[in-house]
C-alpha atoms as a PDB file:
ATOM      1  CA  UNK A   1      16.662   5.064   2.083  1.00  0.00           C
ATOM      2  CA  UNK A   2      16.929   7.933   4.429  1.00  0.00           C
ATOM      3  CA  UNK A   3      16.733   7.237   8.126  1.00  0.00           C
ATOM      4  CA  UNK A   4      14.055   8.743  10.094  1.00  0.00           C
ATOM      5  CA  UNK A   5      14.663  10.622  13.336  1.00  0.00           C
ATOM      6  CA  UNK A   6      11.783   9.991  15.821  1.00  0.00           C
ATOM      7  CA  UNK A   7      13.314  13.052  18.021  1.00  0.00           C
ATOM      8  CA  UNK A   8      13.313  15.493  15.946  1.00  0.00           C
ATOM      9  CA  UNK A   9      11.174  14.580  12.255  1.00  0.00           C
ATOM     10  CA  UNK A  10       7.643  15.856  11.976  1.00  0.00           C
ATOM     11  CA  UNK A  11       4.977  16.582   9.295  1.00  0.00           C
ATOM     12  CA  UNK A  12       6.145  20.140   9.017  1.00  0.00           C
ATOM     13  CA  UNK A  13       9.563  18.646   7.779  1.00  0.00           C
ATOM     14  CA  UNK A  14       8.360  16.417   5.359  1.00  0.00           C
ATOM     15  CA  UNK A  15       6.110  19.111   3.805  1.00  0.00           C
ATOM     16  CA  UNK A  16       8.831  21.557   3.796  1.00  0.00           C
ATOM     17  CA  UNK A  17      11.158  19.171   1.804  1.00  0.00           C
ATOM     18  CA  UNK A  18       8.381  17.829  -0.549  1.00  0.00           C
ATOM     19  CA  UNK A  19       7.943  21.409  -1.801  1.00  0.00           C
ATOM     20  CA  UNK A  20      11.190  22.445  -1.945  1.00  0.00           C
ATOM     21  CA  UNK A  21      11.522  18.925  -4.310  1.00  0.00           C
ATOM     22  CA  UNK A  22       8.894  20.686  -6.406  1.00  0.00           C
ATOM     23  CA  UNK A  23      10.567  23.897  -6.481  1.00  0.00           C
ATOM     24  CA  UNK A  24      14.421  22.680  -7.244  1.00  0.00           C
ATOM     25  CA  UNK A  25      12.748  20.643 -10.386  1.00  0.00           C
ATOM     26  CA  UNK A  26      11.240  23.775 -11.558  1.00  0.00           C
ATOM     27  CA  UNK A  27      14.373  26.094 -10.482  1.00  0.00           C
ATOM     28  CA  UNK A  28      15.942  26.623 -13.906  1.00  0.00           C
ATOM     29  CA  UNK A  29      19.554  25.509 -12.656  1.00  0.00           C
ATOM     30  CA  UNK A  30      19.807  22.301 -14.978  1.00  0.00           C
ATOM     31  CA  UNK A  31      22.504  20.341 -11.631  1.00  0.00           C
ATOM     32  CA  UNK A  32      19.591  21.222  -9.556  1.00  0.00           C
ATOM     33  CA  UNK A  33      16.828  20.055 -11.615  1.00  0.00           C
ATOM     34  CA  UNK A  34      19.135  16.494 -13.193  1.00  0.00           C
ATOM     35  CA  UNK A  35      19.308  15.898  -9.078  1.00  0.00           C
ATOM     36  CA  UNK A  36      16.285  16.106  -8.680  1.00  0.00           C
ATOM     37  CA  UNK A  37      15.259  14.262 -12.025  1.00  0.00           C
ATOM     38  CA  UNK A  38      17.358  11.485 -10.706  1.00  0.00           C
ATOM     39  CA  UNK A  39      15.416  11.806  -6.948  1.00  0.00           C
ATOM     40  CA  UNK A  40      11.832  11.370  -8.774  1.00  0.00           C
ATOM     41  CA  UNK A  41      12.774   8.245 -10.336  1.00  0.00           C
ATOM     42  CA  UNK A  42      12.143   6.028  -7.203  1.00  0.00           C
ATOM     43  CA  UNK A  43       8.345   6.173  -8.437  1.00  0.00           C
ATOM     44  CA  UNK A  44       7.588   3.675  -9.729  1.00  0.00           C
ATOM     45  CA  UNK A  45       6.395   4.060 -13.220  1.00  0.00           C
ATOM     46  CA  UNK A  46       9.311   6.957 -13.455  1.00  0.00           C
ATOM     47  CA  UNK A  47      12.504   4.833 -14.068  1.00  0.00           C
ATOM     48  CA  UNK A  48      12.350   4.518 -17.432  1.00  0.00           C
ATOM     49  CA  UNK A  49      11.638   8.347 -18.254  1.00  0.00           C
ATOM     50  CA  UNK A  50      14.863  10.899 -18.328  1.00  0.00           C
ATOM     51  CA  UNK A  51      15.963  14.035 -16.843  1.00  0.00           C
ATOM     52  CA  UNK A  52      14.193  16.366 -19.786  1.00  0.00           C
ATOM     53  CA  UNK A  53      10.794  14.211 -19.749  1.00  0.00           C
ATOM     54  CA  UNK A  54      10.642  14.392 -15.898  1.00  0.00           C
ATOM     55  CA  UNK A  55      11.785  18.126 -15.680  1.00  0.00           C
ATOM     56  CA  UNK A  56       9.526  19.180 -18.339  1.00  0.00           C
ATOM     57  CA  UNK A  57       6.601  17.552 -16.565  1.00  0.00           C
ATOM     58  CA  UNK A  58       4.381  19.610 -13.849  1.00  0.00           C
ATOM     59  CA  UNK A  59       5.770  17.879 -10.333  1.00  0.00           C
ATOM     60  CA  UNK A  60       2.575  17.976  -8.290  1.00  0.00           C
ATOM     61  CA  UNK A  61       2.939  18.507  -4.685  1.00  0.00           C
ATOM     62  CA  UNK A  62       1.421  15.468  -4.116  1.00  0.00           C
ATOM     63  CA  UNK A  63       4.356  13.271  -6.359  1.00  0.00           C
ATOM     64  CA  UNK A  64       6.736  15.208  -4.227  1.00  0.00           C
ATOM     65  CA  UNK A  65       5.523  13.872  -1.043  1.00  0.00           C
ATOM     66  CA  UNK A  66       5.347  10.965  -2.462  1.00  0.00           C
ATOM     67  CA  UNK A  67       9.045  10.720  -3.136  1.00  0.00           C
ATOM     68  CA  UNK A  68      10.046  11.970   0.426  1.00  0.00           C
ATOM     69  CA  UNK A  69       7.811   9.209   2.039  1.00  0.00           C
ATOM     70  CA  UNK A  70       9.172   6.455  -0.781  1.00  0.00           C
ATOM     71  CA  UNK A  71      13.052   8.379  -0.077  1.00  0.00           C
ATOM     72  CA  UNK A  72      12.325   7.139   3.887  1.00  0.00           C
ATOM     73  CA  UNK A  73      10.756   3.501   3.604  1.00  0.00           C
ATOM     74  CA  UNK A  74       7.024   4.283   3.082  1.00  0.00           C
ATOM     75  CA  UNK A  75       5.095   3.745   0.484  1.00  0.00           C
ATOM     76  CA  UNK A  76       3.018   6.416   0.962  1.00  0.00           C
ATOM     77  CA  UNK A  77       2.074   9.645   2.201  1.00  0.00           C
ATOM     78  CA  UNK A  78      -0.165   8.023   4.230  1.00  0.00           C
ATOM     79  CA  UNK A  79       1.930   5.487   6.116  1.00  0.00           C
ATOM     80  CA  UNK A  80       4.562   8.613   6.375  1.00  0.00           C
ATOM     81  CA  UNK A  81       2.105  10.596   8.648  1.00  0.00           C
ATOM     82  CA  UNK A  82       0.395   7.388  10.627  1.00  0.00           C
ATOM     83  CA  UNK A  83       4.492   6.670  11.609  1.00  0.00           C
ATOM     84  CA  UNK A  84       5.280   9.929  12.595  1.00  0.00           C
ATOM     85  CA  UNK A  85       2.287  11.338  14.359  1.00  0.00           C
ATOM     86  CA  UNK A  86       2.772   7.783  16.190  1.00  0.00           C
ATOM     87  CA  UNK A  87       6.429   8.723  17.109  1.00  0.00           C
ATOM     88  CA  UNK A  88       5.295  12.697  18.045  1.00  0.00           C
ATOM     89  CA  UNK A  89       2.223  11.463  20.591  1.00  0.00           C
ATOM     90  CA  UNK A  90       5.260   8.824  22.000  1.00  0.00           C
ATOM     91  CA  UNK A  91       7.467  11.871  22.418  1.00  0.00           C
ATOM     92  CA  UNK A  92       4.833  13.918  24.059  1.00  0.00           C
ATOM     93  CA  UNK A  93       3.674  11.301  26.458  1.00  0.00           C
ATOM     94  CA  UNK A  94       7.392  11.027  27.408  1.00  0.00           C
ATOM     95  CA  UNK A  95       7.351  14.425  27.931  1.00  0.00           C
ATOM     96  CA  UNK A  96       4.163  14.869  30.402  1.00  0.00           C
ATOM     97  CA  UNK A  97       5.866  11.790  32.007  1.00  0.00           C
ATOM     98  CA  UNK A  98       8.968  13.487  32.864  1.00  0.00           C
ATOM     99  CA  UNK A  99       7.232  17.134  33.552  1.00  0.00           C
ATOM    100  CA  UNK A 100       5.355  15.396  36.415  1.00  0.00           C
END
């Protein structure tokens, strides 16, 4: 699991690295794509396929973020964005706090 940092991690982030899952699968570079094989496999329902079943299957954007929420201890989308727009009002409030 990949730790999350409530400083610095928002929604723009997570997007940003759930597409770029869906490019490097569809990238052509077979490390790249194996990686990234291997990285899709923590849905459930995925472990038992391998690299050329899940690489020659169209990643949605959707299973992406899906793997970067399950990658950081959620088990959802969802729960992802309810943690960290939690953690980004905290850091805000902190903010007007200390700008007054």
């Amino acid at each position: 699991m990949k730790k999350l940092n409530p400083e610095t991690d928002n929604m723009d982030m997570f997007y940003n690295l759930a597409r770029k899952l869906r490019q490097d699968i569809r990238s052509g570079d077979e490390d790249l794509q194996n990686a990234t094989a291997q990285r899709i496999r923590i849905i459930p329902g995925w472990r038992s396929l391998d690299d050329a079943e899940i690489i020659s299957t169209a990643i949605s954007l959707k299973m992406g973020k899906l793997v970067i929420a399950l990658e950081h201890g959620f088990d959802s989308w969802g729960e992802l964005r309810t943690f960290v727009g939690e953690k980004e009002l905290e850091r805000m409030e902190q903010e007007n706090l200390e700008d007054k």
